[in-house]
PDB file of N, CA and C in Angstrom:
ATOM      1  N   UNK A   1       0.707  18.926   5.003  1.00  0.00           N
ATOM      2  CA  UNK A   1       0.892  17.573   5.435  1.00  0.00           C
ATOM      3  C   UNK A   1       2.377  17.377   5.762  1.00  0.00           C
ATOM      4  N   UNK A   2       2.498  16.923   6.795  1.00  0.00           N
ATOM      5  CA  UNK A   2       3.961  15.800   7.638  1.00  0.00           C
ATOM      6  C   UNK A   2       3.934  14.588   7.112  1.00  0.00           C
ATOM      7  N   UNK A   3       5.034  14.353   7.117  1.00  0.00           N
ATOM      8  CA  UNK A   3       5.546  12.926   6.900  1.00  0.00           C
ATOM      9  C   UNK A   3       6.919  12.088   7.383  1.00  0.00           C
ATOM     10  N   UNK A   4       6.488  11.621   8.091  1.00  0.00           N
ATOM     11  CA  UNK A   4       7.707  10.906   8.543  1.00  0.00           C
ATOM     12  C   UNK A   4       8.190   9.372   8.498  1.00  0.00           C
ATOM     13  N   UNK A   5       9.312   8.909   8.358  1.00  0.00           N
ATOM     14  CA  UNK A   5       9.483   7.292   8.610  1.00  0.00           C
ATOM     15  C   UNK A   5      10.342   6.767   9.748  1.00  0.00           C
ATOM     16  N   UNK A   6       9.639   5.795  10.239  1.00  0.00           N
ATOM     17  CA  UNK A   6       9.960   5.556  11.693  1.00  0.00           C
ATOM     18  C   UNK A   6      11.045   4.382  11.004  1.00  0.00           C
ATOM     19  N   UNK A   7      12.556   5.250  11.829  1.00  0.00           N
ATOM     20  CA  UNK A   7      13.806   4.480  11.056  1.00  0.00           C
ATOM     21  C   UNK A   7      14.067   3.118  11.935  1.00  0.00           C
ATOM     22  N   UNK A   8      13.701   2.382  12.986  1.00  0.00           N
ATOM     23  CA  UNK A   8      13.399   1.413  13.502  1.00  0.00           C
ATOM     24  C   UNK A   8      12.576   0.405  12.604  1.00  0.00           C
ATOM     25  N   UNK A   9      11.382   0.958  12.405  1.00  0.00           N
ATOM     26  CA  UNK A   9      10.720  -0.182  11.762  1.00  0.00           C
ATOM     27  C   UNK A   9      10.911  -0.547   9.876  1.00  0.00           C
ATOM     28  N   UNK A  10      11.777   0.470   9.671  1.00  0.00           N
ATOM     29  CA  UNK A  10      11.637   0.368   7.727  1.00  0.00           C
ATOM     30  C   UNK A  10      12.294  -0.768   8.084  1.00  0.00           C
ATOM     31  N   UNK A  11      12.364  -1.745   7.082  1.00  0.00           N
ATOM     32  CA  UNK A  11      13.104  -2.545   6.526  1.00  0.00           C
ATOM     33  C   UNK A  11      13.745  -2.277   4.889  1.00  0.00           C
ATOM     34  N   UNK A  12      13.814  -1.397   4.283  1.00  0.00           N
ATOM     35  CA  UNK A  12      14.761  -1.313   2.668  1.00  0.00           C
ATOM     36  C   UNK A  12      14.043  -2.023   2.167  1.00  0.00           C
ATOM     37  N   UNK A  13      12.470  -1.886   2.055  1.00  0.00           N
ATOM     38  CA  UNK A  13      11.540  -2.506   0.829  1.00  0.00           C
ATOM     39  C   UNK A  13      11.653  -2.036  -0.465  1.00  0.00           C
ATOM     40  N   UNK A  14      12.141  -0.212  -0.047  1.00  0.00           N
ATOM     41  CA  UNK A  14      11.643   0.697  -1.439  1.00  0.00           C
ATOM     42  C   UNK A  14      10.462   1.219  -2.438  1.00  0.00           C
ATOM     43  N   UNK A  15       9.729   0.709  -1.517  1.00  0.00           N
ATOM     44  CA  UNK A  15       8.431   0.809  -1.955  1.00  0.00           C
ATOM     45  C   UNK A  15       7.844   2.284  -2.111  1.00  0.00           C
ATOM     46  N   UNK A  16       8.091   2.856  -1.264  1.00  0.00           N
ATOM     47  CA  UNK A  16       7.917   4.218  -0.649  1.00  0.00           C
ATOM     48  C   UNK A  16       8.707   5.210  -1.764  1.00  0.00           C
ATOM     49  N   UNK A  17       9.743   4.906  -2.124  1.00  0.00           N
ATOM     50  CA  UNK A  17      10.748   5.317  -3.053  1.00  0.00           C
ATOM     51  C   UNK A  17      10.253   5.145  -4.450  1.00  0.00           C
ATOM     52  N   UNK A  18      10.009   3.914  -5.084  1.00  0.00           N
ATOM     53  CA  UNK A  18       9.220   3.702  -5.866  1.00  0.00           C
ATOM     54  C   UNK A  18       7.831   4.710  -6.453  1.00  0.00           C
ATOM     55  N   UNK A  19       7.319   4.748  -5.394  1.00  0.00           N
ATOM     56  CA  UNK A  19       5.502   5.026  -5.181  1.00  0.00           C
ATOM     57  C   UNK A  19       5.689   6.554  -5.659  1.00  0.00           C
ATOM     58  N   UNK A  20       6.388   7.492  -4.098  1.00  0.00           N
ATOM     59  CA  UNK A  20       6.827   8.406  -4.497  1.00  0.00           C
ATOM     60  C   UNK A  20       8.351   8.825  -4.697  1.00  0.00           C
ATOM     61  N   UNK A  21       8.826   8.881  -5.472  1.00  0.00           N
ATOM     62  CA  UNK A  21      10.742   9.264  -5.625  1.00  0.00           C
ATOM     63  C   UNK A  21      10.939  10.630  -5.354  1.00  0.00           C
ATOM     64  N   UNK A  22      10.048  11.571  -5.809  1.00  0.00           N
ATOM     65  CA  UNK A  22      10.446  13.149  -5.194  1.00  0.00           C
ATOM     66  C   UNK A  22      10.446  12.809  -3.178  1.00  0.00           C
ATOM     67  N   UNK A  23       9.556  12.513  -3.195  1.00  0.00           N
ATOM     68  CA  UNK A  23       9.201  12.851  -1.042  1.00  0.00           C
ATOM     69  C   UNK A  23      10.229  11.384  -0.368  1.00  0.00           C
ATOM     70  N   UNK A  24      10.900  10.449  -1.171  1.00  0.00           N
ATOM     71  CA  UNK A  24      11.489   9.464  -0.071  1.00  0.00           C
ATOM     72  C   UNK A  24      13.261   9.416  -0.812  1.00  0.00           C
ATOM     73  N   UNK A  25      14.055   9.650   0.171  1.00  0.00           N
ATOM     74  CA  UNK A  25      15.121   8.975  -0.346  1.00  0.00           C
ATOM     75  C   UNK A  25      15.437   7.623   0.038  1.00  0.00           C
ATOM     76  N   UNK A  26      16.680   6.794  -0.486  1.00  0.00           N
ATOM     77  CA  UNK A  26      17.428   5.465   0.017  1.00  0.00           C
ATOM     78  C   UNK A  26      18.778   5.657   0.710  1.00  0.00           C
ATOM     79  N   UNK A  27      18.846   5.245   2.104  1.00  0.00           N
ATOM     80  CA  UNK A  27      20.018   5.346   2.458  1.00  0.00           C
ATOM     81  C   UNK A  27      21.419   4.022   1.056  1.00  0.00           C
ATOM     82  N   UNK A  28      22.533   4.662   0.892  1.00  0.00           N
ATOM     83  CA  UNK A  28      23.499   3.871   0.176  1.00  0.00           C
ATOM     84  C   UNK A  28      24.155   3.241   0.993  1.00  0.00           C
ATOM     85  N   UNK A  29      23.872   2.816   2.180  1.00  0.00           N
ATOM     86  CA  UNK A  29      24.396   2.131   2.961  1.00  0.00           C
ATOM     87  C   UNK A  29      23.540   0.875   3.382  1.00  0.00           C
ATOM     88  N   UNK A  30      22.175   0.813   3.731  1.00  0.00           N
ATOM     89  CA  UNK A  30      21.343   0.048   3.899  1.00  0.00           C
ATOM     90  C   UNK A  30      19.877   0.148   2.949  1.00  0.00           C
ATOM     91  N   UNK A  31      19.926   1.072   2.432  1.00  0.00           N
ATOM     92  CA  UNK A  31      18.598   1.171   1.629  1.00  0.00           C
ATOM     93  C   UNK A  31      17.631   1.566   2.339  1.00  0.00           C
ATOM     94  N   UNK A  32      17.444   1.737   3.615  1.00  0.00           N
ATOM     95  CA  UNK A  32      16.352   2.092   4.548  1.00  0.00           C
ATOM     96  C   UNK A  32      16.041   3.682   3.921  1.00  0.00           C
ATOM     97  N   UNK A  33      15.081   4.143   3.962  1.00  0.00           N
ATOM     98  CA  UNK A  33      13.907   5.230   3.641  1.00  0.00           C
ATOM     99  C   UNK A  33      14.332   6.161   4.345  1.00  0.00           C
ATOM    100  N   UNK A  34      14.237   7.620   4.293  1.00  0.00           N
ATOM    101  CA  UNK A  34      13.819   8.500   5.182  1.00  0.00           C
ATOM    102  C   UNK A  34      13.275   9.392   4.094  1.00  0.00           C
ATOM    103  N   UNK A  35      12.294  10.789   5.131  1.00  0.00           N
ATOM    104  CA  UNK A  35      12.279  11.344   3.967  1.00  0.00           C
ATOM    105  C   UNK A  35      12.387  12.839   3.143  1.00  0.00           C
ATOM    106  N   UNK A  36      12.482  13.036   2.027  1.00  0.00           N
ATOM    107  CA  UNK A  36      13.373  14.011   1.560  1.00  0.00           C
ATOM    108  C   UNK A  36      13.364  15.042   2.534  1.00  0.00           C
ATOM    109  N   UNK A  37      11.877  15.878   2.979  1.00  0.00           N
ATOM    110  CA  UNK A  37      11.759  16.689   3.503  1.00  0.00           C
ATOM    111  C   UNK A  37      10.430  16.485   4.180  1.00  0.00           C
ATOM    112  N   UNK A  38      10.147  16.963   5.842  1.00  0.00           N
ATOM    113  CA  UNK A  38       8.988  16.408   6.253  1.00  0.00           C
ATOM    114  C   UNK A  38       8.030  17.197   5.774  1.00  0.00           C
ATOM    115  N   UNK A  39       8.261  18.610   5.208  1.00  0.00           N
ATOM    116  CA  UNK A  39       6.745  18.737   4.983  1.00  0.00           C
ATOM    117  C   UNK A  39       6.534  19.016   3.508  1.00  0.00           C
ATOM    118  N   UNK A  40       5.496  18.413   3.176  1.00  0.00           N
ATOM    119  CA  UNK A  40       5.282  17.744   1.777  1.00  0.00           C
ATOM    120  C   UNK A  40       4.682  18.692   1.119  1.00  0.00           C
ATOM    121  N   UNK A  41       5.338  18.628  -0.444  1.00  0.00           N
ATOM    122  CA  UNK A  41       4.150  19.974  -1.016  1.00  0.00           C
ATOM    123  C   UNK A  41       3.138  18.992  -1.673  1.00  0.00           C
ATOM    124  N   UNK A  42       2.104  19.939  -1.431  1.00  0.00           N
ATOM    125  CA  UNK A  42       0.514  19.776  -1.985  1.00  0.00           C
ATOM    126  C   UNK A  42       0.906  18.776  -3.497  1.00  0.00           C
ATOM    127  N   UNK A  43       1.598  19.010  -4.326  1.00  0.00           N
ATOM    128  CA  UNK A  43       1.627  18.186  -5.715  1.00  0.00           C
ATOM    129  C   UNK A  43       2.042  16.701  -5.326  1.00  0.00           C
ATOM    130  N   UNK A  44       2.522  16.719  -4.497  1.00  0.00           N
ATOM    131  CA  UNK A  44       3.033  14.920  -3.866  1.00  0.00           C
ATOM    132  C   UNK A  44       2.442  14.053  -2.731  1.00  0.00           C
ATOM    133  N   UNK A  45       1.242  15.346  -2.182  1.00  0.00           N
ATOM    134  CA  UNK A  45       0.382  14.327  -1.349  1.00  0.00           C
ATOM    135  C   UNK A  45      -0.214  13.021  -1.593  1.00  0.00           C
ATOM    136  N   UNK A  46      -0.843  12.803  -2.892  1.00  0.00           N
ATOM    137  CA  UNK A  46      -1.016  11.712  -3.087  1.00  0.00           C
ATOM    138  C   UNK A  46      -0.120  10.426  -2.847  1.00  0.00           C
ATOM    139  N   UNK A  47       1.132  10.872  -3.494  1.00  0.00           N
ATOM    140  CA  UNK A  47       1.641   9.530  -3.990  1.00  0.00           C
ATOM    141  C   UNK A  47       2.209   9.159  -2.261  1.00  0.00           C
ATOM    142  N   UNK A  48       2.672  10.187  -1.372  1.00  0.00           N
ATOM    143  CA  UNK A  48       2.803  10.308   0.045  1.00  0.00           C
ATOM    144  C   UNK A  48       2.008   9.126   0.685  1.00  0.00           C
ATOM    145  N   UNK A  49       0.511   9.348   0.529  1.00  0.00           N
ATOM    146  CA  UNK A  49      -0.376   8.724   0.743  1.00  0.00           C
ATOM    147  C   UNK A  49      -0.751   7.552   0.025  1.00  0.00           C
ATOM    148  N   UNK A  50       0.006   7.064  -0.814  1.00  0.00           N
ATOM    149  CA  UNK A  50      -0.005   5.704  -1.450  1.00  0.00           C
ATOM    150  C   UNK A  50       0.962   5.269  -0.447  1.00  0.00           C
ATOM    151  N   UNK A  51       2.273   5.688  -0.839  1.00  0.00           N
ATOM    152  CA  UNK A  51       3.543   4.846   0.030  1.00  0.00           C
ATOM    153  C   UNK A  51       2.879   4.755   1.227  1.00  0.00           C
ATOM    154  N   UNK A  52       1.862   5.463   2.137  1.00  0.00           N
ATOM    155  CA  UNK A  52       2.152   5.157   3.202  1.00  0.00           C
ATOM    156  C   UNK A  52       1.480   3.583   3.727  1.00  0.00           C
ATOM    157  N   UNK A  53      -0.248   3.586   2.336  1.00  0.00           N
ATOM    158  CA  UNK A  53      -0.500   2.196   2.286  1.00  0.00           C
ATOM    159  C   UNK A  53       0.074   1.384   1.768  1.00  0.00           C
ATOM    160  N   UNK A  54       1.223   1.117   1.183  1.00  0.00           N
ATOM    161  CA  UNK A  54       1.790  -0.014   0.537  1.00  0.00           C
ATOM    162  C   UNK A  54       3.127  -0.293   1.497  1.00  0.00           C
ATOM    163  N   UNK A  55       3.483   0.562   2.076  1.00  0.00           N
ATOM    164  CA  UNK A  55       4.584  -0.313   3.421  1.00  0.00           C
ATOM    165  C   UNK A  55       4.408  -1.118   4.299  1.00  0.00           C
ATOM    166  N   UNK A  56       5.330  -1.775   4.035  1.00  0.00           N
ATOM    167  CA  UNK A  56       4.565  -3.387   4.527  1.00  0.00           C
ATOM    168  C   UNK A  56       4.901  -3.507   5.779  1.00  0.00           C
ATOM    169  N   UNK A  57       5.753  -2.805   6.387  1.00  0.00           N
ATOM    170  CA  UNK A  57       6.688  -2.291   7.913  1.00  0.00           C
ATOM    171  C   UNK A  57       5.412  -1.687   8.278  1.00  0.00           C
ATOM    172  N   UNK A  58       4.070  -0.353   7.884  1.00  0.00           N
ATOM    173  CA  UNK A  58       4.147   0.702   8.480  1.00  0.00           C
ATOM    174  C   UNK A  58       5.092   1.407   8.795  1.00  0.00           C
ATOM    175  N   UNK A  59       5.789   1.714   8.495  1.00  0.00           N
ATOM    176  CA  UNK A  59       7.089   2.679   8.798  1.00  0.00           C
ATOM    177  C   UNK A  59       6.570   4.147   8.857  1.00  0.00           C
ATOM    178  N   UNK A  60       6.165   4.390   7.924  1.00  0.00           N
ATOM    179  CA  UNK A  60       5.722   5.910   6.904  1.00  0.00           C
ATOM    180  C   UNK A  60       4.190   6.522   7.944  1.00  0.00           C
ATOM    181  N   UNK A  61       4.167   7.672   8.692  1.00  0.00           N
ATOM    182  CA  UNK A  61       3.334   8.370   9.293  1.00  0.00           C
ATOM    183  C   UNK A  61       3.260   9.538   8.543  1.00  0.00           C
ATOM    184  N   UNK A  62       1.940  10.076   8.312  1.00  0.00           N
ATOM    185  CA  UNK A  62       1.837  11.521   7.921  1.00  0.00           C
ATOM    186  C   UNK A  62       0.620  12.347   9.017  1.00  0.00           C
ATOM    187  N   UNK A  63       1.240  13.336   8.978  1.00  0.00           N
ATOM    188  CA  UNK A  63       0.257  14.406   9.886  1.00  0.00           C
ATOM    189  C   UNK A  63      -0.286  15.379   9.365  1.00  0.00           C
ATOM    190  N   UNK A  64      -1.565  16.048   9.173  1.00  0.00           N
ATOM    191  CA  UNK A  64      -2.253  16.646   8.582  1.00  0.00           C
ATOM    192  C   UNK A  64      -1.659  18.402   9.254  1.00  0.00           C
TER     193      UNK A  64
END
């Protein structure tokens, strides 16, 4: 699995960060999301797949 966050639409909810903290960092400048690394290991798909329903932007895409 891919994962990406579309840096246009985050807004610095943190949610994503929250949900999962290994797969998203926070920029220290604005707090906006990106993430750690796009391709995700198997132990963090889930929570991947939480953040991506709880962003309230949609920001967060993953690709199989």
């Amino acid at each position: 699995m891919k994962v990406r966050v579309d840096p246009d639409r985050c807004q610095g909810h943190t949610l994503c960060a929250m949900i999962a903290p290994k797969a998203f960092e926070l920029s220290d400048i604005d707090g906006h999301s990106s993430a750690v690394s796009e391709d995700v290991p198997a132990d963090q798909e889930a929570g991947v797949r939480e953040a991506v329903h709880s962003c309230p932007e949609r920001a967060i895409s993953i690709s199989e």
